[in-house]
Protein backbone atom coordinates (compact mmCIF):
# COMPACT_ATOMS: atom_id res chain seq x y z
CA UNK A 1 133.02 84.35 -187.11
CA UNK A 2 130.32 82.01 -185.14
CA UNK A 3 131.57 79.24 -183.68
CA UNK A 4 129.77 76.23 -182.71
CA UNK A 5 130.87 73.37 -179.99
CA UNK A 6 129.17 70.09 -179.26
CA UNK A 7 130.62 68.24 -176.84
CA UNK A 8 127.76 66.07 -176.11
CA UNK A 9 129.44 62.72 -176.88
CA UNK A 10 133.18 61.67 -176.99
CA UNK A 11 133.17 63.23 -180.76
CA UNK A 12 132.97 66.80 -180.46
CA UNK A 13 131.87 68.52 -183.08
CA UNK A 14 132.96 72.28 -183.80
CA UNK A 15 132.09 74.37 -186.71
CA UNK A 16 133.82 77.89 -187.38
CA UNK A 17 131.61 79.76 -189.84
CA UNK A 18 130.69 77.07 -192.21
CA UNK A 19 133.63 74.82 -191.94
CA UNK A 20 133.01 71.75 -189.61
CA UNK A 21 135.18 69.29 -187.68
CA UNK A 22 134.30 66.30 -185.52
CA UNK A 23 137.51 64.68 -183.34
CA UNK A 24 137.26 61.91 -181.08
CA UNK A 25 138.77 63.26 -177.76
CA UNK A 26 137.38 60.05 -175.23
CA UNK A 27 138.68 60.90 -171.59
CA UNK A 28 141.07 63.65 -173.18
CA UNK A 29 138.38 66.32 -173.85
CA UNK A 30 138.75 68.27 -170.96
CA UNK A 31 142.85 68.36 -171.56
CA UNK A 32 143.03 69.08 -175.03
CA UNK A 33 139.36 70.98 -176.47
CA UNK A 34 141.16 74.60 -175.90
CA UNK A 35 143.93 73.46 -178.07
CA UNK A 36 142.04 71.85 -180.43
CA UNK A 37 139.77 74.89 -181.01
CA UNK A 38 142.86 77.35 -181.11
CA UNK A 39 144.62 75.40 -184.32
CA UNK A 40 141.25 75.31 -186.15
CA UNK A 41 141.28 78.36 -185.69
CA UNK A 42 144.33 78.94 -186.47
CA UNK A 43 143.89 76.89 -189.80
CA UNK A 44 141.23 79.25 -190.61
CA UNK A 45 143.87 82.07 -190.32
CA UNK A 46 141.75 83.55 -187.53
CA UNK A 47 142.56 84.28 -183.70
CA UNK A 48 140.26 84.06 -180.94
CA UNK A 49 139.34 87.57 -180.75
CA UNK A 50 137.27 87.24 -184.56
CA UNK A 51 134.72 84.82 -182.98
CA UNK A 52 131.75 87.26 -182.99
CA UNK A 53 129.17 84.81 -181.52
CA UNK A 54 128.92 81.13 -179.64
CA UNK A 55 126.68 78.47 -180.48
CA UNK A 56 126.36 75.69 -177.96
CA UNK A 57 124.77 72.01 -178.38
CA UNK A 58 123.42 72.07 -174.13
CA UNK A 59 122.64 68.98 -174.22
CA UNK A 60 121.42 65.88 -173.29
CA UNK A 61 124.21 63.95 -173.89
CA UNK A 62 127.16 63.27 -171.89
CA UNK A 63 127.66 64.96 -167.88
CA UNK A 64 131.04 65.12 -168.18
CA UNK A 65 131.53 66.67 -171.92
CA UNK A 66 128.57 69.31 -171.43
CA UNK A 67 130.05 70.52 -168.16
CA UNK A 68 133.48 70.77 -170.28
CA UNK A 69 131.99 72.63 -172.99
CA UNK A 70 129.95 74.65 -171.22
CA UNK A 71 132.89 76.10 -169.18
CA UNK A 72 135.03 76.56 -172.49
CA UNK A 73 132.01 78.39 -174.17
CA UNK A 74 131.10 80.22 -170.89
CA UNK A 75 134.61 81.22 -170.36
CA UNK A 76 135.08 82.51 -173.87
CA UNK A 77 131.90 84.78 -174.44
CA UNK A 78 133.11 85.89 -171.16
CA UNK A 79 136.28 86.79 -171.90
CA UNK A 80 135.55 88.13 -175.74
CA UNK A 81 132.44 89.87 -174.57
CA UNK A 82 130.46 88.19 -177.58
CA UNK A 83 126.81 86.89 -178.07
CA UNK A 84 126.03 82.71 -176.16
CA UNK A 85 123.52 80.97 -177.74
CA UNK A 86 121.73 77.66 -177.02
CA UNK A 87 121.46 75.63 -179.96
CA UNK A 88 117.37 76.38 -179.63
CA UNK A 89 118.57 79.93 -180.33
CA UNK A 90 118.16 81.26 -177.14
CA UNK A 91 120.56 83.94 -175.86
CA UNK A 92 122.48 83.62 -172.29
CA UNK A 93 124.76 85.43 -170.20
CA UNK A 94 126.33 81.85 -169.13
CA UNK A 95 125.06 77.97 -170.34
CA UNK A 96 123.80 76.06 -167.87
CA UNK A 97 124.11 72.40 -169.48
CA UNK A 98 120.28 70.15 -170.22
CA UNK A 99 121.51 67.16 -168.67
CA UNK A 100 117.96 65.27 -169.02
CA UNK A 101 118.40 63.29 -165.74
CA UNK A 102 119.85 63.26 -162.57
CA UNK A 103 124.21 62.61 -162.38
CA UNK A 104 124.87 59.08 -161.75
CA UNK A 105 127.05 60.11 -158.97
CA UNK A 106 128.76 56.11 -157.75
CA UNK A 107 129.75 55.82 -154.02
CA UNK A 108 133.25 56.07 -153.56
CA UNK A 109 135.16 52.76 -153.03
CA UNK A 110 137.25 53.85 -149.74
C-alpha cells in the first residue's frame, strides 16, 4: 500500500492507495498525525507494516507542518525499511523539507 502525507497547510491531506482524507489538525498536528494515520489505516483493515512505499508533498508550505511530516515519513520508511519519495518522484533515504524561504524565526520576548 503507498501512502501519501501532505502536511503543507493546517489540512493534511493523506491518501492510502487510492482512498483520500483531508483533516484539519491547526496547532494539533504534531500531537495527533501518528494517530490519525494509524485508524485510517486501520479503517482500511491494514497495519503499518503493509505500507510498501511513502509519498511526501516537501513543500513549500507551512515550516512547522513540513518539519512534522517529514519526521513522521522519515521515521516510518525508516523503521519499515520501504521506498521515500518526493512528490516530484524523486527517491530519498530521508526528506529534507522545500521550505522556499528563510524561517521567520521572532526574537524571544524575555
Amino acid at each position: 500500500m503507498k501512502l501519501y502525507l501532505d502536511t503543507s497547510s493546517d489540512t493534511v491531506t493523506l491518501k492510502l492507495d487510492n482512498q483520500a482524507y483531508k483533516y484539519f489538525f491547526g496547532h494539533d498536528m504534531a500531537e495527533k498525525l501518528l494517530q490519525f494515520i494509524h485508524e485510517k489505516l486501520k479503517e482500511n483493515g491494514k497495519d503499518w507494516h503493509d505500507i510498501t512505499e511513502i509519498e511526501f508533498m516537501s513543500g513549500p508550505g507551512s515550516f512547522t507542518g513540513l518539519r512534522i511530516g517529514a519526521t513522521i515519513v522519515n521515521t516510518i520508511a525508516s523503521e519499515l525499511n520501504v521506498p521515500l519519495y518526493d512528490h516530484h518522484g524523486n527517491k530519498h533515504k530521508q526528506i529534507i523539507p522545500e521550505y522556499n524561504r528563510p524561517a521567520n524565526i521572532t526574537t524571544p520576548r524575555k
